[in-house]
N, C-alpha and C. Protein backbone atom coordinates (compact mmCIF):
# COMPACT_ATOMS: atom_id res chain seq x y z
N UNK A 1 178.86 -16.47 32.05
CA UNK A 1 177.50 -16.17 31.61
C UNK A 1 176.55 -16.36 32.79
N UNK A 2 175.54 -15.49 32.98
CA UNK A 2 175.09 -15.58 34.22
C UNK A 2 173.72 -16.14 33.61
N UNK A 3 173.11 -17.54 34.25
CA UNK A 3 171.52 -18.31 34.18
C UNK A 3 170.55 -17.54 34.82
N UNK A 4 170.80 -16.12 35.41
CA UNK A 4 169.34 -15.94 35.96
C UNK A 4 168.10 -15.76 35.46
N UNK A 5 168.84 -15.15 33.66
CA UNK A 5 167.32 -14.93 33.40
C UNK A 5 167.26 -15.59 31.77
N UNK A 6 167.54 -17.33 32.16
CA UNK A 6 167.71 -18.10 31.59
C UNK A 6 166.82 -18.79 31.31
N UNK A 7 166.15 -19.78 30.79
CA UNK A 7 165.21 -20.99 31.26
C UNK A 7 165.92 -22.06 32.11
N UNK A 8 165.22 -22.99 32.02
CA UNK A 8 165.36 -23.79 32.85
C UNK A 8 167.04 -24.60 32.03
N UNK A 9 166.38 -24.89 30.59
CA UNK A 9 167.85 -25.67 29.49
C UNK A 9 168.65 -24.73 29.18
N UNK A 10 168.41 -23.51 29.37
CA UNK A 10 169.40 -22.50 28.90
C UNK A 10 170.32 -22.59 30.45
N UNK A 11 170.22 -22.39 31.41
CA UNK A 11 170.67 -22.66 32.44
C UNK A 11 171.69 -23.86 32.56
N UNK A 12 171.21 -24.48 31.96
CA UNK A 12 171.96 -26.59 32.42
C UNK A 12 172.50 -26.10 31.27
N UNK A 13 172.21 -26.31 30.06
CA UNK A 13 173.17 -25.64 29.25
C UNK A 13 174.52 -24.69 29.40
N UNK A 14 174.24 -23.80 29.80
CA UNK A 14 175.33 -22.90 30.60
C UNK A 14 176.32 -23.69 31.51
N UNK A 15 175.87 -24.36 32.20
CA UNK A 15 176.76 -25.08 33.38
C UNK A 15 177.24 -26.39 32.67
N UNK A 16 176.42 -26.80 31.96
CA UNK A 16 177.58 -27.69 30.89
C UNK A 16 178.73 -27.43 29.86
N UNK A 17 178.17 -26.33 29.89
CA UNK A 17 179.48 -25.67 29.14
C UNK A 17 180.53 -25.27 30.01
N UNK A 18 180.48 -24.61 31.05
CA UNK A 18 181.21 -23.94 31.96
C UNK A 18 181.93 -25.34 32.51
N UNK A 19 181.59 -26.29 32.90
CA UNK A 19 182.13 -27.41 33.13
C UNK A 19 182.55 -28.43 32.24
N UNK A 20 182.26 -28.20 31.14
CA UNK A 20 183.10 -28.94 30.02
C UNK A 20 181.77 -30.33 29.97
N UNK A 21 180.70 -30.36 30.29
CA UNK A 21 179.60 -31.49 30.00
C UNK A 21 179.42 -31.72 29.24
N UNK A 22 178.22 -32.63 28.63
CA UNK A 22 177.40 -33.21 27.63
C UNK A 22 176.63 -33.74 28.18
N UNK A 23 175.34 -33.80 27.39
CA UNK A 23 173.97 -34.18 28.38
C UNK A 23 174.69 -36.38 28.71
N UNK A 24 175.25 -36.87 28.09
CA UNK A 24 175.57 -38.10 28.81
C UNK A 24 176.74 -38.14 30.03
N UNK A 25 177.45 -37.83 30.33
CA UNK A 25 178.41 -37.09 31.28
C UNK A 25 177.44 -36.87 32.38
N UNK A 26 176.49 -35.72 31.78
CA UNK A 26 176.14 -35.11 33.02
C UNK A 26 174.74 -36.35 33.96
N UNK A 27 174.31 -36.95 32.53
CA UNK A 27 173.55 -38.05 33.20
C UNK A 27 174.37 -39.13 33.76
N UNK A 28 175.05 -39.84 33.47
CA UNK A 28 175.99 -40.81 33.86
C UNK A 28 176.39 -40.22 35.56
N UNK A 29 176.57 -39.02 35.86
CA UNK A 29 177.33 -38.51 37.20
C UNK A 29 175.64 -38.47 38.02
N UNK A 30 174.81 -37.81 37.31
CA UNK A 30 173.42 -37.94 38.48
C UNK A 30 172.52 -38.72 38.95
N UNK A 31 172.68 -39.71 37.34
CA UNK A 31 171.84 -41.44 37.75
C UNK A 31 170.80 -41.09 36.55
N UNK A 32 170.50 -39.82 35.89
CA UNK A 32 169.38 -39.69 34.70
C UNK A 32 170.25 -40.20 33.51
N UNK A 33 169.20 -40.77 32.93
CA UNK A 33 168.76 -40.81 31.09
C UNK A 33 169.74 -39.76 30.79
N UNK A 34 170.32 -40.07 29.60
CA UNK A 34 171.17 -39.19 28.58
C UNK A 34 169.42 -38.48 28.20
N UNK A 35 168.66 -39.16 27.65
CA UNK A 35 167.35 -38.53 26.52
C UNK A 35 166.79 -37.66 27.69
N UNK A 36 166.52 -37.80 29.28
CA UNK A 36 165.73 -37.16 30.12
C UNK A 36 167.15 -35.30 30.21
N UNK A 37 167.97 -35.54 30.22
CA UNK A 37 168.78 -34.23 30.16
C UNK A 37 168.97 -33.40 28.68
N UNK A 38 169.07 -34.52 27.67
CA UNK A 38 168.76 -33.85 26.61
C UNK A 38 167.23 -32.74 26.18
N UNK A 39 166.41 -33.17 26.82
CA UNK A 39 165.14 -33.00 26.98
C UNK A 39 165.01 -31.83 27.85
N UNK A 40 165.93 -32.08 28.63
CA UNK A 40 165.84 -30.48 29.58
C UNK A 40 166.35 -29.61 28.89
N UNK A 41 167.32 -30.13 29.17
CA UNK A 41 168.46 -28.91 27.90
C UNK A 41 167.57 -28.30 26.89
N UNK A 42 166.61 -28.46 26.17
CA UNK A 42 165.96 -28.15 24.95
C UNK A 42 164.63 -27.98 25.36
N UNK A 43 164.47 -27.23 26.75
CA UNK A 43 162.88 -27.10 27.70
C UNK A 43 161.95 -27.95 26.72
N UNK A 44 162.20 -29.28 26.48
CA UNK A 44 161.18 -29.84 26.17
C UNK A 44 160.84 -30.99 26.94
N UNK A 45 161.06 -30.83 28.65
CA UNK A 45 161.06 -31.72 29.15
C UNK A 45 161.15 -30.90 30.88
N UNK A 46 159.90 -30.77 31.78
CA UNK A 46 159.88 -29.91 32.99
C UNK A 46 161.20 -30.84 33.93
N UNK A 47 161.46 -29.93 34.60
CA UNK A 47 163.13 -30.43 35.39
C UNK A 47 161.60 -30.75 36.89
N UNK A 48 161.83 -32.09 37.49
CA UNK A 48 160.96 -32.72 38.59
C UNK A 48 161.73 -32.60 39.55
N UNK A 49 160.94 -32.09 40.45
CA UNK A 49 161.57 -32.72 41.93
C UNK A 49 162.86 -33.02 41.81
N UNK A 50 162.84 -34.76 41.80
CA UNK A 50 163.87 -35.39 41.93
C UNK A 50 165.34 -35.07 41.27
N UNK A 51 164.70 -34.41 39.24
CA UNK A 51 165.96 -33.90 38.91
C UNK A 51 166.83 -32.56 39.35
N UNK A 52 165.87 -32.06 40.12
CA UNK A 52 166.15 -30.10 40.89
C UNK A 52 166.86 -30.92 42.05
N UNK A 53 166.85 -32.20 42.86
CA UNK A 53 167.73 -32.35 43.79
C UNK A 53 168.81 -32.75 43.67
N UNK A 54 168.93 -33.80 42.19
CA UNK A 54 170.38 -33.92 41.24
C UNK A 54 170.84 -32.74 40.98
N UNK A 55 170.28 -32.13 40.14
CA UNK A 55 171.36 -31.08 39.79
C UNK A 55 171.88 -30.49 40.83
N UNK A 56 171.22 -30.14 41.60
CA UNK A 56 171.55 -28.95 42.80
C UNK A 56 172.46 -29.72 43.37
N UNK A 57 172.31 -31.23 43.83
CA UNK A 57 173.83 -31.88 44.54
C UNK A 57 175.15 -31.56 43.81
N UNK A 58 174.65 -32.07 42.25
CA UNK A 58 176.13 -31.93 41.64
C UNK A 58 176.61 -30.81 41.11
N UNK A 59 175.60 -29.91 40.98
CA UNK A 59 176.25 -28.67 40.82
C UNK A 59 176.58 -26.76 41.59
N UNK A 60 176.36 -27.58 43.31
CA UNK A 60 176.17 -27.09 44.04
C UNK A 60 175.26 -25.82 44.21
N UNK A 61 174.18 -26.17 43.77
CA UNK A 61 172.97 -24.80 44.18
C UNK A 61 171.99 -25.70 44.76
N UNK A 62 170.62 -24.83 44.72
CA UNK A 62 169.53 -24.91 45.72
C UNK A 62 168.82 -25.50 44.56
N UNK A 63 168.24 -26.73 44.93
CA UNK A 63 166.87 -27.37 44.18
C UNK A 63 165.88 -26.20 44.00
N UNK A 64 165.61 -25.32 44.56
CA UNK A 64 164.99 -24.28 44.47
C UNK A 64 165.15 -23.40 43.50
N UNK A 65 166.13 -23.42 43.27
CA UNK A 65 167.18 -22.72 41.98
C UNK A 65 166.69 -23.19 40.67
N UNK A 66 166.14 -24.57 40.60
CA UNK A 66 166.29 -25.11 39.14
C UNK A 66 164.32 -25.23 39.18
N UNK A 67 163.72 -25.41 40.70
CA UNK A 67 162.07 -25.22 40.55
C UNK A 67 161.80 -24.07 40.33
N UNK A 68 162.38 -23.03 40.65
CA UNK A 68 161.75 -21.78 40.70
C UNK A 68 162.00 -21.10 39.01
N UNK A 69 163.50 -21.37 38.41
CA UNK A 69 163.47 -21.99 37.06
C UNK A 69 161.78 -22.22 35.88
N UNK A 70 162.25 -23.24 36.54
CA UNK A 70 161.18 -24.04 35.74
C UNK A 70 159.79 -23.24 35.88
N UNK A 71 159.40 -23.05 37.27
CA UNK A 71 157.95 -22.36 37.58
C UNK A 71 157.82 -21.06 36.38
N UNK A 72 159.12 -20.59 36.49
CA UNK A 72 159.06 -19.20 35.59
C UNK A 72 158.71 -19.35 34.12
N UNK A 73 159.52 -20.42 33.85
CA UNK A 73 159.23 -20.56 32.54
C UNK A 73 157.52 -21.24 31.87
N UNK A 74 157.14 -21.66 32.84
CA UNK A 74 156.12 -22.56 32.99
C UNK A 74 154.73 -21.31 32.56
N UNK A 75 154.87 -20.45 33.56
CA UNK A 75 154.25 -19.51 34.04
C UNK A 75 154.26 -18.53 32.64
N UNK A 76 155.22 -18.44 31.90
CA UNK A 76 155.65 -17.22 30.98
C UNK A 76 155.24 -17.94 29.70
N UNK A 77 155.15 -19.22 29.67
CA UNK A 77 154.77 -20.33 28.19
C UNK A 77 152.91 -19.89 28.80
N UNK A 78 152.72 -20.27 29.62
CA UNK A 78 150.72 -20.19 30.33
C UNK A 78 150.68 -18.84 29.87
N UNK A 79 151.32 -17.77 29.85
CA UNK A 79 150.68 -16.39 29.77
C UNK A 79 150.45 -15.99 28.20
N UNK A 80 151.45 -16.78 27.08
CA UNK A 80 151.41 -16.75 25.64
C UNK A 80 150.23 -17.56 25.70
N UNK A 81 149.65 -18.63 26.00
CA UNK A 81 148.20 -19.41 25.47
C UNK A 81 147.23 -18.52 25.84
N UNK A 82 146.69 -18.35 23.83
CA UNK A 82 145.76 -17.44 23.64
C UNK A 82 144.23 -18.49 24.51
N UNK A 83 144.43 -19.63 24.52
CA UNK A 83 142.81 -19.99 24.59
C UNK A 83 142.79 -20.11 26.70
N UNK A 84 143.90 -20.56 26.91
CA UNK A 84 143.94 -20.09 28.95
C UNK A 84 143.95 -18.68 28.96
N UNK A 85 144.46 -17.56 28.57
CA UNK A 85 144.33 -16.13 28.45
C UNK A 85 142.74 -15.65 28.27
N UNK A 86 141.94 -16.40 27.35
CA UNK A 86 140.30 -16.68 26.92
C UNK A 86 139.69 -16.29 28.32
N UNK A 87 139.99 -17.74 28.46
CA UNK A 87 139.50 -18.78 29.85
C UNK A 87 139.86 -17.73 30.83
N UNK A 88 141.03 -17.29 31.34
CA UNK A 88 141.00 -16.48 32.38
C UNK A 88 140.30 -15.06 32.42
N UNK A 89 140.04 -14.47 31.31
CA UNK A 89 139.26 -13.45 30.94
C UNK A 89 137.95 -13.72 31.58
N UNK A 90 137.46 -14.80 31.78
CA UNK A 90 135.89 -14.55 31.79
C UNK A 90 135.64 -15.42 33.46
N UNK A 91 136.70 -15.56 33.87
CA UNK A 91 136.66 -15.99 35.39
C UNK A 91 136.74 -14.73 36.43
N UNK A 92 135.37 -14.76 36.98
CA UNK A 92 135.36 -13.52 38.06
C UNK A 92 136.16 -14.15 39.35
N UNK A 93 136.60 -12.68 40.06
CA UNK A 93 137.34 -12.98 41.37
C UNK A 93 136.26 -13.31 42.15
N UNK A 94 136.67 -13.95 43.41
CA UNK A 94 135.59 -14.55 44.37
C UNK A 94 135.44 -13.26 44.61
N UNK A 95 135.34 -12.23 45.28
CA UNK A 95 134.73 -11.16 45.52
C UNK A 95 133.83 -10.49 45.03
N UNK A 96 133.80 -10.95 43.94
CA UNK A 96 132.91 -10.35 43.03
C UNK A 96 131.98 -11.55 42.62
N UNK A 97 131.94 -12.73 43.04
CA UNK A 97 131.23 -13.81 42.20
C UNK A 97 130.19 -14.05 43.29
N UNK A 98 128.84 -14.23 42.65
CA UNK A 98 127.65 -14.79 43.56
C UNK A 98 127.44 -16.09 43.44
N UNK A 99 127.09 -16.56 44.11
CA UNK A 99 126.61 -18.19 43.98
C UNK A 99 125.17 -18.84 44.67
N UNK A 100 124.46 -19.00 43.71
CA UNK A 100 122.94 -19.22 43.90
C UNK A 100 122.28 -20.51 43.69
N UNK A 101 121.81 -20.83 44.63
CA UNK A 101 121.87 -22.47 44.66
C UNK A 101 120.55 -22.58 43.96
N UNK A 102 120.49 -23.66 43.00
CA UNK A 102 119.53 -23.66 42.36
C UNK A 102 118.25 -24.60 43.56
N UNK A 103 116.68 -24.50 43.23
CA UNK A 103 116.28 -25.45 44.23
C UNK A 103 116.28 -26.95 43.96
N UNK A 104 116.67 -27.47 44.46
CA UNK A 104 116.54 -29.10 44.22
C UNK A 104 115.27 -29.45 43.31
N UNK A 105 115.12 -30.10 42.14
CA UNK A 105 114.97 -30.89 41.98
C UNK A 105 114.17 -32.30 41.68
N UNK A 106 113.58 -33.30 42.35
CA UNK A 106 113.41 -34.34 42.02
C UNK A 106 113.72 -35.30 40.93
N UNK A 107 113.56 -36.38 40.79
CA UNK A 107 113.75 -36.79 39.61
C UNK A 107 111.97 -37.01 38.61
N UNK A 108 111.67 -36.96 39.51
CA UNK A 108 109.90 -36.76 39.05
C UNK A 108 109.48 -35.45 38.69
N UNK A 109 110.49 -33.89 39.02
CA UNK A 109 109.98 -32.87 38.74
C UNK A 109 109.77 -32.11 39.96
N UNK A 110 109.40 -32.89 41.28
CA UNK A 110 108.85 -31.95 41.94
C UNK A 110 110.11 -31.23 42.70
N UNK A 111 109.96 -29.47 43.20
CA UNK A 111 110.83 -29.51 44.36
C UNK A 111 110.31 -29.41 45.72
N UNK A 112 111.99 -29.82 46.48
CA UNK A 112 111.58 -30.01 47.55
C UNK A 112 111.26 -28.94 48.65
């Protein structure tokens, strides 16, 4: 079964199967939590740094492999939120945005 266009737990998933794992196995061999791999396994839990350099030792790929993973999925969950989708709607590109300094001020009223 090929993980490329997997998530991040569908992926570790896959390679636990292919290797005969279980999320305690596979924690016990990398130094993580049984609950921190279970958690991946079930993308309810972002794969860090540190766990993209475990896996990738023990299951010979690129830490890059399991961030770039994750970024995707990250990225593809941000594009379903209706209220950041809102929010990005009404943010102009700098090219297009003016910025006008208001005049100072005082705290008495006057400006300067």
């Amino acid at each position: 079964m090929s993980t490329d266009k997997l998530t991040p737990g569908g992926a570790l998933n896959a390679l636990m199967l292919k290797h005969n794992l279980n999320a305690n196995r596979l924690a016990k061999a990398i130094g993580l939590s049984t609950t921190i791999i279970s958690l991946i396994s079930h993308d309810q839990n972002p794969i860090s740094t540190g766990a993209a350099m475990r896996l990738s030792k023990f299951f010979k790929t690129k830490p890059e492999y399991w961030l770039e993973k994750q970024m995707s999925f990250d990225i593809a969950k941000a594009e379903k939120n209706k209220k950041l989708t809102n929010t990005l709607n009404n943010i102009v590109e700098v090219s297009k945005y003016t910025f006008i300094r208001k005049p100072y001020t005082s705290k008495n009223g006057k400006s300067k």
